[in-house]
N, C-alpha and C. Protein backbone atom coordinates (compact mmCIF):
# COMPACT_ATOMS: atom_id res chain seq x y z
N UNK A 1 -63.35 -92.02 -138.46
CA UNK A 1 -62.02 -92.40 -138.09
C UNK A 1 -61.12 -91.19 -138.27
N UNK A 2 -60.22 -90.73 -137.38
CA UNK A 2 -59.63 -89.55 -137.33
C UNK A 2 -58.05 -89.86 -137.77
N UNK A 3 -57.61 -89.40 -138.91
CA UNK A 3 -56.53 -89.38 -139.26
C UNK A 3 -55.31 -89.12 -138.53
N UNK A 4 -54.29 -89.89 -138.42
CA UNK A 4 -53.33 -90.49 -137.37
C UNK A 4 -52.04 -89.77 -138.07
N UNK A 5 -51.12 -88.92 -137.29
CA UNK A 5 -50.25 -88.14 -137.99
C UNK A 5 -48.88 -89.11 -138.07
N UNK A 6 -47.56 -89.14 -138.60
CA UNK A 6 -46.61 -90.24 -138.44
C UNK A 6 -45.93 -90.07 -137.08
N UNK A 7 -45.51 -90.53 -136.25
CA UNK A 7 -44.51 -90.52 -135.14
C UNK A 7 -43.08 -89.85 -135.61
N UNK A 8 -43.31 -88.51 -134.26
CA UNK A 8 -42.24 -88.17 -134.90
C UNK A 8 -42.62 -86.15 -134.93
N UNK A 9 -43.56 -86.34 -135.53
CA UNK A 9 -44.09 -85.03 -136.48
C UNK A 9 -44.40 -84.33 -135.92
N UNK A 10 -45.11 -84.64 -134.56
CA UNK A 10 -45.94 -83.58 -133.32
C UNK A 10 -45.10 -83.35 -132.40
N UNK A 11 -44.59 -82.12 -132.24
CA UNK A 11 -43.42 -81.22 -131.53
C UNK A 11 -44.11 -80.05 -130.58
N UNK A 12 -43.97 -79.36 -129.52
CA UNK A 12 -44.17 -78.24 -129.12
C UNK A 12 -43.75 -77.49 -129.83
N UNK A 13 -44.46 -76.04 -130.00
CA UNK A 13 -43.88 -75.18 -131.29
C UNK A 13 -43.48 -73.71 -130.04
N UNK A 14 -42.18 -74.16 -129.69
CA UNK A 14 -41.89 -72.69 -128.40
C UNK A 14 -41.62 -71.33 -129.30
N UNK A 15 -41.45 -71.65 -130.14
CA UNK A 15 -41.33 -70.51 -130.96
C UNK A 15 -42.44 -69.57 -130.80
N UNK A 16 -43.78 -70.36 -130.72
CA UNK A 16 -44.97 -69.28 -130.72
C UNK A 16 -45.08 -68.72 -129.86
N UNK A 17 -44.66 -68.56 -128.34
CA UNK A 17 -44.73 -67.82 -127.56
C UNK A 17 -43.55 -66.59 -127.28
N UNK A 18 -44.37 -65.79 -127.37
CA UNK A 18 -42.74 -64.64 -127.15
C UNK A 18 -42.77 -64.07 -125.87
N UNK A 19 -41.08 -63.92 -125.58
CA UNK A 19 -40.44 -64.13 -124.61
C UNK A 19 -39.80 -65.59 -123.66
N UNK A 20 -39.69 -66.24 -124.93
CA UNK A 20 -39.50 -67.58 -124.18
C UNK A 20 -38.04 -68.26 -123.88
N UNK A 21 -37.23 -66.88 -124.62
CA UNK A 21 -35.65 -66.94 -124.51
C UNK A 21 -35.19 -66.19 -123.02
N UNK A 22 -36.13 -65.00 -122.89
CA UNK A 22 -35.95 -64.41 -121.87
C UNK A 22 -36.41 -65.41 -120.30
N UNK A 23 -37.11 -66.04 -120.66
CA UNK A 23 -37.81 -67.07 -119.91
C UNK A 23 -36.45 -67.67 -119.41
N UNK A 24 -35.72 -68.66 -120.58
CA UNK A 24 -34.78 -69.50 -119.91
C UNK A 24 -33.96 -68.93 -119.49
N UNK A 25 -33.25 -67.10 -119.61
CA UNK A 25 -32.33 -66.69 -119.19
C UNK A 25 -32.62 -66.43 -117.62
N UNK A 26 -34.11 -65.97 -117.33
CA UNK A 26 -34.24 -65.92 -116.32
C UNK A 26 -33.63 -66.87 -114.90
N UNK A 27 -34.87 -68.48 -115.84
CA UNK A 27 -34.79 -69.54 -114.81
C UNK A 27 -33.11 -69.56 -114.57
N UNK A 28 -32.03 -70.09 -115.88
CA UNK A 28 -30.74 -69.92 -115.23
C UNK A 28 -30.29 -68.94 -114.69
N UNK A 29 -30.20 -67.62 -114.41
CA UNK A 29 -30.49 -67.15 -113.33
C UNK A 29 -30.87 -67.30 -111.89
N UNK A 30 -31.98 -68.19 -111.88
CA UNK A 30 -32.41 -68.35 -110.64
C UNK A 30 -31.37 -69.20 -109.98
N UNK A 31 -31.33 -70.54 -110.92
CA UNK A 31 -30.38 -71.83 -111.05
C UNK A 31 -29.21 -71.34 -109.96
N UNK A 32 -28.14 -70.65 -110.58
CA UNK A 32 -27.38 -69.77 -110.29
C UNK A 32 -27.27 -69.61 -109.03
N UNK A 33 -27.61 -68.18 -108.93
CA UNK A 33 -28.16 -67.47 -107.89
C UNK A 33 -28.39 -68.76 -106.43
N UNK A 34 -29.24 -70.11 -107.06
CA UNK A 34 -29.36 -70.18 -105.73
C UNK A 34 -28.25 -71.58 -105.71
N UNK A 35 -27.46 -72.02 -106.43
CA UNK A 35 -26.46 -72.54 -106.61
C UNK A 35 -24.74 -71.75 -105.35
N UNK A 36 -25.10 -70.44 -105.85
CA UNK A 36 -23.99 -70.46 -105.30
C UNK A 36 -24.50 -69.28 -103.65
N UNK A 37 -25.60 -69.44 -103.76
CA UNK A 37 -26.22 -69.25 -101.89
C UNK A 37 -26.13 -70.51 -101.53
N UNK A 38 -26.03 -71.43 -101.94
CA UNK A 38 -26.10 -73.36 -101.46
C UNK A 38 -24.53 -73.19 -101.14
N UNK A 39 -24.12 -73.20 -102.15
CA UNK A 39 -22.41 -73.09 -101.52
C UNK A 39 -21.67 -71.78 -100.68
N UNK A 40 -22.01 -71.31 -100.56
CA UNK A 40 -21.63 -70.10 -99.51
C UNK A 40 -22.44 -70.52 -98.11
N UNK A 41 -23.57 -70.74 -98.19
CA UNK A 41 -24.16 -71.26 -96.65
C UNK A 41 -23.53 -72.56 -96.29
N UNK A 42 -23.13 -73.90 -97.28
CA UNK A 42 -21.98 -74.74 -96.80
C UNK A 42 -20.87 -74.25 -96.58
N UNK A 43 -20.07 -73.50 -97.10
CA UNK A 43 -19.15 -72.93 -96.44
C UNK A 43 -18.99 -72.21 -95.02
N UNK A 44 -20.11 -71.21 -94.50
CA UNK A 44 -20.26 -70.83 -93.42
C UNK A 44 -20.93 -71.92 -92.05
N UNK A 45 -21.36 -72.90 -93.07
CA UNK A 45 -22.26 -73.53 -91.92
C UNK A 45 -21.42 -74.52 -91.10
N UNK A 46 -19.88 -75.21 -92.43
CA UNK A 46 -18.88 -76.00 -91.79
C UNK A 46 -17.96 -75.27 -91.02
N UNK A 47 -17.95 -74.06 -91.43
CA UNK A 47 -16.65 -73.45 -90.34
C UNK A 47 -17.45 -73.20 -88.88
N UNK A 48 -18.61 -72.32 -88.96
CA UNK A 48 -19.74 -72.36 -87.95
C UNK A 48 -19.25 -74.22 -87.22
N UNK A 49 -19.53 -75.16 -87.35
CA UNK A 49 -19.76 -76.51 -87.16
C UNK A 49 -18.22 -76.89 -86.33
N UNK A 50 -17.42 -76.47 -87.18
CA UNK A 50 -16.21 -76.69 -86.76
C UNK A 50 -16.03 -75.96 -85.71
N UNK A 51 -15.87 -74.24 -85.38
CA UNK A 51 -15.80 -73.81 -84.64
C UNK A 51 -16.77 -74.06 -83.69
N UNK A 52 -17.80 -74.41 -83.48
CA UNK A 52 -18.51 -74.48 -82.29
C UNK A 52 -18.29 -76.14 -81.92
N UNK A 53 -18.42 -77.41 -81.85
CA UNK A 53 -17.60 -78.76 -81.87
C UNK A 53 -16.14 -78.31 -81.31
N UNK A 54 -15.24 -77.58 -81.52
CA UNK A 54 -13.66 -77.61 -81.16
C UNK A 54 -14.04 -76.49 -79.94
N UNK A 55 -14.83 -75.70 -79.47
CA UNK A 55 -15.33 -74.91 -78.17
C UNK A 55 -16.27 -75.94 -77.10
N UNK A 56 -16.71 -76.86 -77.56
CA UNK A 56 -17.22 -77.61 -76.97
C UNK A 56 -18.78 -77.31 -76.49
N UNK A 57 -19.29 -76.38 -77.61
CA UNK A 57 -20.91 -76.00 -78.09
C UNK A 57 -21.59 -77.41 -78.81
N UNK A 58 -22.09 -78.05 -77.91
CA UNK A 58 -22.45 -79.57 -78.86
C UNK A 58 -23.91 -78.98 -79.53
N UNK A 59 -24.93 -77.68 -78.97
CA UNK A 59 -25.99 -77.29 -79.48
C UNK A 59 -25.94 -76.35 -80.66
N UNK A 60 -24.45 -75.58 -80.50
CA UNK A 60 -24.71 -74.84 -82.21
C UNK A 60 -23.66 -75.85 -83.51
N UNK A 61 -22.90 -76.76 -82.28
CA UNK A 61 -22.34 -77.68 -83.13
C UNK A 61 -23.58 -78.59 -84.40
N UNK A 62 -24.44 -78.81 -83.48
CA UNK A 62 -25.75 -79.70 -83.88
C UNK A 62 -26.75 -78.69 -84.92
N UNK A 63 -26.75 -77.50 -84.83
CA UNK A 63 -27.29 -76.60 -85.57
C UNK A 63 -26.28 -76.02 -86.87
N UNK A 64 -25.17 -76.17 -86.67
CA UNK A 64 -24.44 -75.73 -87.88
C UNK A 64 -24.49 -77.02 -88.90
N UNK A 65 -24.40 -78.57 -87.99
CA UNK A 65 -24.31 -79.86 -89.02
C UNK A 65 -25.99 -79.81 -89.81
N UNK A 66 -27.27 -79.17 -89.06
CA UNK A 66 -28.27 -79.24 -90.04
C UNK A 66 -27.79 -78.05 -91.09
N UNK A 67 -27.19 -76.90 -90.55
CA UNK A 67 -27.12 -75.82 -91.29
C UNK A 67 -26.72 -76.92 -92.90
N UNK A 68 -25.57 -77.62 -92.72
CA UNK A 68 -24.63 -78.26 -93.75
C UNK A 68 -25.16 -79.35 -94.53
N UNK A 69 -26.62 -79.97 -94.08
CA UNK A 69 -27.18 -80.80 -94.59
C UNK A 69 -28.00 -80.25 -95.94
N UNK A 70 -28.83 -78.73 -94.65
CA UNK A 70 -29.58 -77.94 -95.83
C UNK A 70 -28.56 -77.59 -97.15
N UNK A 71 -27.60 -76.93 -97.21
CA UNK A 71 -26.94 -76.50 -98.20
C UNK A 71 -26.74 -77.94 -98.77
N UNK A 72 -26.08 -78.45 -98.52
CA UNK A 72 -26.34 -79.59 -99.29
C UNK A 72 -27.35 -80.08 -99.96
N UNK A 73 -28.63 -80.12 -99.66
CA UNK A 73 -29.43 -80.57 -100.66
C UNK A 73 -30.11 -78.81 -101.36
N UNK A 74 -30.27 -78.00 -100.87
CA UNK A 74 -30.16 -76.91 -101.62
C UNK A 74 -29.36 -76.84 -102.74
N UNK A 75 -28.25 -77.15 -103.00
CA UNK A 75 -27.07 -77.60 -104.26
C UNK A 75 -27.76 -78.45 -104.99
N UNK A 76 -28.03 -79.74 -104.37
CA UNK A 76 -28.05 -80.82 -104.98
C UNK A 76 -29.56 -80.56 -106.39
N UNK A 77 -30.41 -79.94 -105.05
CA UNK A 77 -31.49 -79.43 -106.09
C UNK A 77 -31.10 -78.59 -107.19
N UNK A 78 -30.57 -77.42 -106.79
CA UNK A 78 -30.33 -75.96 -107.91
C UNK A 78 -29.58 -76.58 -109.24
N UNK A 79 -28.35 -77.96 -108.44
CA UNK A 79 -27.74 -78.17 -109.81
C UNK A 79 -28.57 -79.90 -110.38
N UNK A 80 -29.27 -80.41 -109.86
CA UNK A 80 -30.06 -81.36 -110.37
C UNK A 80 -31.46 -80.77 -110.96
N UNK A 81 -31.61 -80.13 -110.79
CA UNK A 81 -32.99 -79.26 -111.84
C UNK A 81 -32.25 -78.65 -113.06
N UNK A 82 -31.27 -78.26 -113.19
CA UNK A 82 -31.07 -77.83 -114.69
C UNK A 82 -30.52 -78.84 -115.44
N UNK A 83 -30.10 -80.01 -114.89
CA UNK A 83 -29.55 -81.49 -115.99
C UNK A 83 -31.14 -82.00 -115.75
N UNK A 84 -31.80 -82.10 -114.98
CA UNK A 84 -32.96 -83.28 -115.35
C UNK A 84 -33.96 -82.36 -116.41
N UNK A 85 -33.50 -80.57 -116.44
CA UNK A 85 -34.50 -80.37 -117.26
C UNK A 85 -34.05 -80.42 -118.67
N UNK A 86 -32.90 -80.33 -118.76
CA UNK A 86 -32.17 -80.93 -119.76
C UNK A 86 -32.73 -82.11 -120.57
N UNK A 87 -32.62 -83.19 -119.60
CA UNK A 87 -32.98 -84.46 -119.99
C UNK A 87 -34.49 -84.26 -120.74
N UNK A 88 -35.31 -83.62 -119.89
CA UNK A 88 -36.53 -83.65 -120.19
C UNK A 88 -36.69 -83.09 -121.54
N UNK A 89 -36.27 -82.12 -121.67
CA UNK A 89 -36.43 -81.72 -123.37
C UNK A 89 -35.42 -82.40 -124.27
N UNK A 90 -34.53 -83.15 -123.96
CA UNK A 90 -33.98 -84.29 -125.15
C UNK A 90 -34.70 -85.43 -125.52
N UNK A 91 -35.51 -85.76 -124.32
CA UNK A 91 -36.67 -86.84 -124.53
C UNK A 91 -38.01 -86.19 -125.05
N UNK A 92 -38.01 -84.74 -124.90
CA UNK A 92 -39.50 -84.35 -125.63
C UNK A 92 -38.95 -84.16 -126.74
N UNK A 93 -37.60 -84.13 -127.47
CA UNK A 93 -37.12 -83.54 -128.41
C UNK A 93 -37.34 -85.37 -129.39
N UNK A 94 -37.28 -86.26 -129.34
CA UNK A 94 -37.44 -87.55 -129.29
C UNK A 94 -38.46 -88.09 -129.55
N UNK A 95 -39.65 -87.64 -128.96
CA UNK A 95 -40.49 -88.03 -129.25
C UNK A 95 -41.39 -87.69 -130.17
């Protein structure tokens, strides 16, 4: 019978790996970085959208509204990956 430790007690130990601060500075970094390429390509992609729609371009009109979809979920990702990873280590922190 193999001895059962209390709940609670068994943690990842990140400490043992080195470089693991440089690690997270990186990923936010990336975060970042592609946070605010998500918002600069919505910005260009609605004026793009606008200006071609008010010229009466219904084909780059139609190509600037995907342009505006992508940035949009490009955002949605860059800034929903650093709260869900959040989450994730308050619940590994928990358990």
């Amino acid at each position: 019978m193999s001895p059962t430790l209390p709940r609670g007690q068994v943690h990842p130990d990140l400490g043992a790996i080195s470089g693991t601060g440089d690690l997270r500075d990186i990923v936010g970094a990336l975060l970042t970085y592609g946070l605010l390429l998500s918002v600069a390509m919505l910005i260009i992609s609605a004026i793009t959208w606008a200006i071609a729609s008010g010229a009466g371009s219904w084909h780059g009109a139609s190509r600037a509204k995907v342009g505006v979809l992508v940035a949009l979920g490009g955002a949605v990702l860059a800034g929903g990956t650093l709260a869900w990873a959040n989450w994730l280590v308050g619940i590994g922190a928990r358990l």
